[in-house]
Protein backbone atom coordinates (compact mmCIF):
# COMPACT_ATOMS: atom_id res chain seq x y z
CA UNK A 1 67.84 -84.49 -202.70
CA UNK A 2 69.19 -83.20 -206.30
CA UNK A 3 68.32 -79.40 -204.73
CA UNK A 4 70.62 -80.05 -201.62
CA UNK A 5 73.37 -80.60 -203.77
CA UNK A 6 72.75 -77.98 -205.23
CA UNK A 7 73.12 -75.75 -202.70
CA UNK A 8 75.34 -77.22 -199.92
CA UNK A 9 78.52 -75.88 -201.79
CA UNK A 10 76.75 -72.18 -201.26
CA UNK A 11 76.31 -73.34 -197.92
CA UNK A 12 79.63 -74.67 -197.53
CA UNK A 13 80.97 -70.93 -198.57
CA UNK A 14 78.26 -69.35 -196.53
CA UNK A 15 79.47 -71.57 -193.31
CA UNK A 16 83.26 -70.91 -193.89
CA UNK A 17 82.36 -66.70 -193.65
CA UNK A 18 80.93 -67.77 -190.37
CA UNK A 19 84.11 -69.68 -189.31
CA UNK A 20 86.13 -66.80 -190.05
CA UNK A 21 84.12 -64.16 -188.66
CA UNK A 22 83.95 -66.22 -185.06
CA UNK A 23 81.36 -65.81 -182.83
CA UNK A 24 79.66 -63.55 -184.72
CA UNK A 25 76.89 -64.02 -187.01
CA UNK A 26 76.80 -62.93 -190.67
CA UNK A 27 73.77 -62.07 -192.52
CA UNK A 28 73.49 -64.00 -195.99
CA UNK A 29 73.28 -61.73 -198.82
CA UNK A 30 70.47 -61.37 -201.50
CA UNK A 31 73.24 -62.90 -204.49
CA UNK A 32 73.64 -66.38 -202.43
CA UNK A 33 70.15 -66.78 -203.42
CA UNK A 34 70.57 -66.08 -206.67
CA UNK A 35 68.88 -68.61 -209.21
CA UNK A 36 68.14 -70.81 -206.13
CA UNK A 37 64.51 -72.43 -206.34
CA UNK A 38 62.18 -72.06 -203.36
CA UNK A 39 63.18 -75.92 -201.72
CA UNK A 40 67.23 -74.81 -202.65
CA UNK A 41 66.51 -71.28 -200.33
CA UNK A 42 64.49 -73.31 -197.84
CA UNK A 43 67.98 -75.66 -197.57
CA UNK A 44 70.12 -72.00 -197.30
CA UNK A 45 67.93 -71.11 -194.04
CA UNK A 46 68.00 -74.28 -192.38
CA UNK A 47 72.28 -74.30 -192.71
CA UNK A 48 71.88 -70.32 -191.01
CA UNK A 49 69.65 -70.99 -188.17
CA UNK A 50 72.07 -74.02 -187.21
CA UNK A 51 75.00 -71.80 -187.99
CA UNK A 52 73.51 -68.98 -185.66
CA UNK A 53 72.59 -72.27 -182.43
CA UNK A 54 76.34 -71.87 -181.30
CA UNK A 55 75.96 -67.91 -180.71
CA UNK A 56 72.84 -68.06 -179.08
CA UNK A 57 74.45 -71.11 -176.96
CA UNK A 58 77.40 -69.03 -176.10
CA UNK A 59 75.27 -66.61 -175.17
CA UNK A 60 73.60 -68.19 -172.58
CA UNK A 61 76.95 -69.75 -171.46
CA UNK A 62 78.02 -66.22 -170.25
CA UNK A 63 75.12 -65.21 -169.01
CA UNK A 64 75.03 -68.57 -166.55
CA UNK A 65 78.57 -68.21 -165.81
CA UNK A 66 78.03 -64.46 -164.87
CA UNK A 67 75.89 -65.44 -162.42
CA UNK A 68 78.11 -68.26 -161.42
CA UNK A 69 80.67 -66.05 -160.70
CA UNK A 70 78.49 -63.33 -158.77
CA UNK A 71 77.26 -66.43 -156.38
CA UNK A 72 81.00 -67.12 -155.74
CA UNK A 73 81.84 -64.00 -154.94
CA UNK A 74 79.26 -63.72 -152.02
CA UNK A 75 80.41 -65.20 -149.01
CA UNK A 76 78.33 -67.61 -146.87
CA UNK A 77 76.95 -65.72 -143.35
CA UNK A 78 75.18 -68.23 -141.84
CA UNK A 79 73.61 -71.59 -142.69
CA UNK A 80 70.80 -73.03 -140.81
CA UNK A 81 71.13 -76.70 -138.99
CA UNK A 82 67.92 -77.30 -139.35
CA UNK A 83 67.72 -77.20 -142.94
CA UNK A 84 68.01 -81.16 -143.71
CA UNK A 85 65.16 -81.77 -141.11
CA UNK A 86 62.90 -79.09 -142.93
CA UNK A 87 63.85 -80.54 -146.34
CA UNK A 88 63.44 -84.29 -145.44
CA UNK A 89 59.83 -83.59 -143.44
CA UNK A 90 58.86 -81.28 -146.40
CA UNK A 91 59.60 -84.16 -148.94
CA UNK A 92 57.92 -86.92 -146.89
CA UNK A 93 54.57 -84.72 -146.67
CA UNK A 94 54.55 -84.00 -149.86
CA UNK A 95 54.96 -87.29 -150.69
CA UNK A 96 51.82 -88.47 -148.58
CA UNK A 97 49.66 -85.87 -149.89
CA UNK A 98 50.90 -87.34 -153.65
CA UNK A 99 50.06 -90.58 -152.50
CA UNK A 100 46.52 -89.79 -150.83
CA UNK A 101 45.55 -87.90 -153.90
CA UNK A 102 46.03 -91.58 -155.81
CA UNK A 103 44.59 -93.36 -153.16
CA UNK A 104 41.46 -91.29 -152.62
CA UNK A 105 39.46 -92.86 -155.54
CA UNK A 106 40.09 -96.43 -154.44
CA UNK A 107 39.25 -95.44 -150.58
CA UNK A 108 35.79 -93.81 -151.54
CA UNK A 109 35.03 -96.84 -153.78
CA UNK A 110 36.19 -99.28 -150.51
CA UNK A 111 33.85 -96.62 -148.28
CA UNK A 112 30.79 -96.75 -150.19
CA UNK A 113 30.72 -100.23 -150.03
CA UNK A 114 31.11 -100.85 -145.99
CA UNK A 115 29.43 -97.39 -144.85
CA UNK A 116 27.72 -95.44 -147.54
CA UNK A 117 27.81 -91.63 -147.56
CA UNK A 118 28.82 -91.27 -143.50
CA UNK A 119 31.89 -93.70 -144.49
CA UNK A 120 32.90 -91.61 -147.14
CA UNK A 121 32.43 -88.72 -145.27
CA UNK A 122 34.87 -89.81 -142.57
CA UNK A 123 37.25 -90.93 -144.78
CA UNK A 124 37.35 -87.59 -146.62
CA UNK A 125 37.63 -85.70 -144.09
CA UNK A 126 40.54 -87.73 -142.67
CA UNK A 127 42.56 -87.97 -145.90
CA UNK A 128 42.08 -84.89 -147.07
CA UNK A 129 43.26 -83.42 -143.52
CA UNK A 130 46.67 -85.43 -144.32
CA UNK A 131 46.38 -84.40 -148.03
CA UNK A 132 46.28 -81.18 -148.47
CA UNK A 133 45.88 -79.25 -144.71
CA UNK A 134 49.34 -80.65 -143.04
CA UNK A 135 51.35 -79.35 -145.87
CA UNK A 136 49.81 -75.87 -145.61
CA UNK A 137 50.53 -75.77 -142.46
CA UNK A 138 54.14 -77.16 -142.53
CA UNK A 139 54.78 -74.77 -144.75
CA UNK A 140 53.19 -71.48 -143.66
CA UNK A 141 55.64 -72.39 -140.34
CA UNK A 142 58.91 -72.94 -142.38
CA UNK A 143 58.52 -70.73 -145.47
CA UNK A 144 60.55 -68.04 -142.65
CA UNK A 145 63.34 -69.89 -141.51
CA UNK A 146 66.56 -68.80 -143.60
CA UNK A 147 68.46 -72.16 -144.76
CA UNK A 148 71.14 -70.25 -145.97
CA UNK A 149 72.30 -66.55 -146.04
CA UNK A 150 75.15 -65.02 -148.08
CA UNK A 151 76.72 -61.70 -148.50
CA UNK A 152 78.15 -59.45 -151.00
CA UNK A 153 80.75 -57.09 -149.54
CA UNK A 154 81.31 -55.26 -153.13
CA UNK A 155 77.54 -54.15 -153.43
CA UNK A 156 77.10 -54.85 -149.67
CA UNK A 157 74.01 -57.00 -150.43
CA UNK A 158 72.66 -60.21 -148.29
CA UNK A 159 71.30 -62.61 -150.08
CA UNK A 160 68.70 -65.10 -147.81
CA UNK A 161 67.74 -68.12 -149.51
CA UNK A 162 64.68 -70.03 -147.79
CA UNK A 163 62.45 -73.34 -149.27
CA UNK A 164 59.40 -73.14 -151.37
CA UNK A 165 56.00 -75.19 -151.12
CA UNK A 166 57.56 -77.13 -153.34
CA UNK A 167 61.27 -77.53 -152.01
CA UNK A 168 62.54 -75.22 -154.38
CA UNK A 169 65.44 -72.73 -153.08
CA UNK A 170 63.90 -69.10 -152.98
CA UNK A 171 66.18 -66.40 -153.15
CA UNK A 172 65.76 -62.98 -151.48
CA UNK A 173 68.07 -60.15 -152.05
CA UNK A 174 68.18 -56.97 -149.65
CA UNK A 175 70.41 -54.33 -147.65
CA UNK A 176 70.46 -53.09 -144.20
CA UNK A 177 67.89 -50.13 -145.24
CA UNK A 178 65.59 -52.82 -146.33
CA UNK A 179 65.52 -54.87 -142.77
CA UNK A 180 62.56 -54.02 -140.26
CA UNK A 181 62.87 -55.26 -136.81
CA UNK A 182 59.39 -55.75 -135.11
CA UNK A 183 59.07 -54.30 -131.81
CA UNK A 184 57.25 -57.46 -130.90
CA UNK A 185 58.68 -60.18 -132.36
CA UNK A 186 56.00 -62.49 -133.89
CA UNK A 187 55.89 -66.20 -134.34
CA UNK A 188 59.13 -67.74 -135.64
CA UNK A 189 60.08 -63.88 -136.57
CA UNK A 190 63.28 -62.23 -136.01
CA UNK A 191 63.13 -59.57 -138.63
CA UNK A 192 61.39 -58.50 -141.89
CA UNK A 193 62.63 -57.86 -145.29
CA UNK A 194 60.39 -55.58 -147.31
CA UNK A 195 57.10 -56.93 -145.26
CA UNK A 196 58.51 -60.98 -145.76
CA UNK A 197 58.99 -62.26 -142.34
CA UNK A 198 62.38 -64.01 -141.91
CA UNK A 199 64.17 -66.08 -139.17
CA UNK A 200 67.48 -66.69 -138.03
CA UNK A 201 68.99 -68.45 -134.95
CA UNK A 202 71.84 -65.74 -133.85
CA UNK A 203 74.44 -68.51 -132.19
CA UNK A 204 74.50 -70.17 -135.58
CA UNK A 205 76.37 -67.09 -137.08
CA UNK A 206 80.22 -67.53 -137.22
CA UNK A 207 80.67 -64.07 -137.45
CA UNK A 208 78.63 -62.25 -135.09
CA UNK A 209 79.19 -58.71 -137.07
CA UNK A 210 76.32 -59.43 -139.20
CA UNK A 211 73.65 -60.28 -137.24
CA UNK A 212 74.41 -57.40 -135.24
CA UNK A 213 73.99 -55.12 -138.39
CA UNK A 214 70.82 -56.82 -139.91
CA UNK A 215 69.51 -56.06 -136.33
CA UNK A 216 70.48 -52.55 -136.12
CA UNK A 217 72.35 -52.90 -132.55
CA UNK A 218 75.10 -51.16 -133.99
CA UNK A 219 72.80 -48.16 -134.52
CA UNK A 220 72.29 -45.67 -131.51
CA UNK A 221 69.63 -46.47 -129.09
CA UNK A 222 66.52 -44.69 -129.66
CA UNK A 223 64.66 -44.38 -125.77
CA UNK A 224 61.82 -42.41 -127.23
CA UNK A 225 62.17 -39.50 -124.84
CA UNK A 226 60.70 -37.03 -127.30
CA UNK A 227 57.53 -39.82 -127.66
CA UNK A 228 57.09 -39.99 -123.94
CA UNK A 229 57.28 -35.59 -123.56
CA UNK A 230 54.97 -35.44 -126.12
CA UNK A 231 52.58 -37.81 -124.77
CA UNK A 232 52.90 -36.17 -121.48
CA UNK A 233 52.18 -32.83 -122.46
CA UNK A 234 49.08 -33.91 -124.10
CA UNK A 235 47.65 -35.24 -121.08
CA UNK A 236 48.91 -32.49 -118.66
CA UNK A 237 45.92 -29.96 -120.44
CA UNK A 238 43.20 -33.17 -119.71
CA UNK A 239 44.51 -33.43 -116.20
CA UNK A 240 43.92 -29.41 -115.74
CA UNK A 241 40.64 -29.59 -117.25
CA UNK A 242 39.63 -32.18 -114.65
C-alpha cells in the first residue's frame, strides 16, 4: 500500500500527459521510473496498460462502425420468404438432435433392460437417424437457398448471405465475373458463385434488373454455331471414310 502512494502522484502526472495528448498514447519515459522500487514500477505499468484500454477500445469502435456503415450503404436485392420457415425447422432439429444426444444414455440403459443388445440396436439406429442424419440432410438442402442478398453499387459487389449448420448468417461476397450459370440446372441450383451453388426464386426480386444480370440474359446469346461447324466437319472425313 505505502508503494502506491508512492507512486500514484507519478501516475497522476503520467495520466494527465495522456489527457492532453487525446487519443493517443504516450510512452513513459526512463526518469518516471527513477528511484521507483520494483512493486512502485509494477504500479506505473498497471496505470499505462489501463491508460492505453480506451485506444485500443476506440479502435475497435471504428473498425465496427466502418463496417456498419459499408452494410448500410449496400442496398437490399432480394430477400427470401422462406427464410423464417428454414430458420424455425433448422432450430427445432437441432434442438431434437440436442435433446437425443441427452437422452441416448437413459434409452440404452431402459433398452438393455427390456431387449438386450437387439433392443439397443433398434433404438440406436432410430435415434441416431433423428440425431444426427436429419440435420445433415436438412442442411445439405438449405445451405443454397439465399435468405438475403444485397448490393453495392459503388464497388458493384452483391453480397448473398445464406444460414449455417448452425443458424449462423454466412456471408458471400462476389461480382458478375464471378457468377456461373449451369447449363443444367441442378437440384435447388440457379447459379454458382466461385463453385458454391446458390438459389434464388426470380419473382421474389423487386427489381428485376438484377437477376437478369447475375444471370447473364443481358449478355448476347451465344447459339454455338462455331461448336456445331466444328463438330460437323469432324465427322464429314468419318462419313467419307465409310
Amino acid at each position: 500500500m505505502h508503494s502506491i502512494r508512492l507512486a500514484l502522484p507519478r501516475c497522476a502526472a503520467v495520466t494527465q500527459l495522456f489527457k492532453t495528448a487525446g487519443s493517443t498514447v504516450l510512452p513513459i519515459s526512463k526518469h518516471c521510473f527513477y528511484g521507483l522500487s520494483p512493486v512502485q514500477k509494477s504500479s506505473v505499468s498497471i496505470v499505462r496498460s489501463l491508460c492505453s484500454k480506451p485506444t485500443l477500445q476506440a479502435n475497435v469502435a471504428d473498425s465496427a462502425k466502418q463496417s456498419k456503415q459499408d452494410e448500410e450503404a449496400a442496398t437490399k436485392v432480394y430477400y427470401g420468404t422462406l427464410t423464417p420457415q428454414i430458420r424455425a425447422v433448422k432450430v427445432f432439429s437441432l434442438a431434437t438432435s440436442i435433446g437425443g444426444i441427452v437422452a441416448q444414455p437413459i434409452l440404452l440403459e431402459q433398452a438393455s433392460k427390456i431387449g438386450g443388445m437387439p433392443m439397443i440396436v433398434a433404438v440406436c439406429g432410430f435415434a441416431g437417424f433423428f440425431t444426427f442424419v436429419t440435420p445433415i440432410l436438412l442442411h445439405l438442402v438449405t445451405k443454397r437457398y439465399v435468405t438475403e442478398l444485397n448490393y453495392d453499387p459503388a464497388k458493384q459487389q452483391y453480397t448473398a448471405v445464406t444460414i449455417t449448420f448452425f443458424l449462423r448468417r454466412e456471408k458471400t461476397h462476389f461480382k458478375i465475373e464471378d457468377v456461373t450459370v449451369p447449363e443444367v440446372g441442378g437440384l435447388f441450383t440457379t447459379f454458382l458463385v466461385k463453385n458454391k451453388a446458390m438459389f434464388v426464386d426470380p419473382q421474389l426480386f423487386p427489381d428485376p434488373t438484377h437477376y437478369i444480370k447475375i444471370m447473364g440474359y443481358d449478355k448476347p446469346i451465344d447459339f454455338k454455331f462455331e461448336e456445331a461447324r466444328q463438330t460437323a466437319g469432324s465427322e464429314d472425313p468419318s462419313k467419307k471414310d465409310r
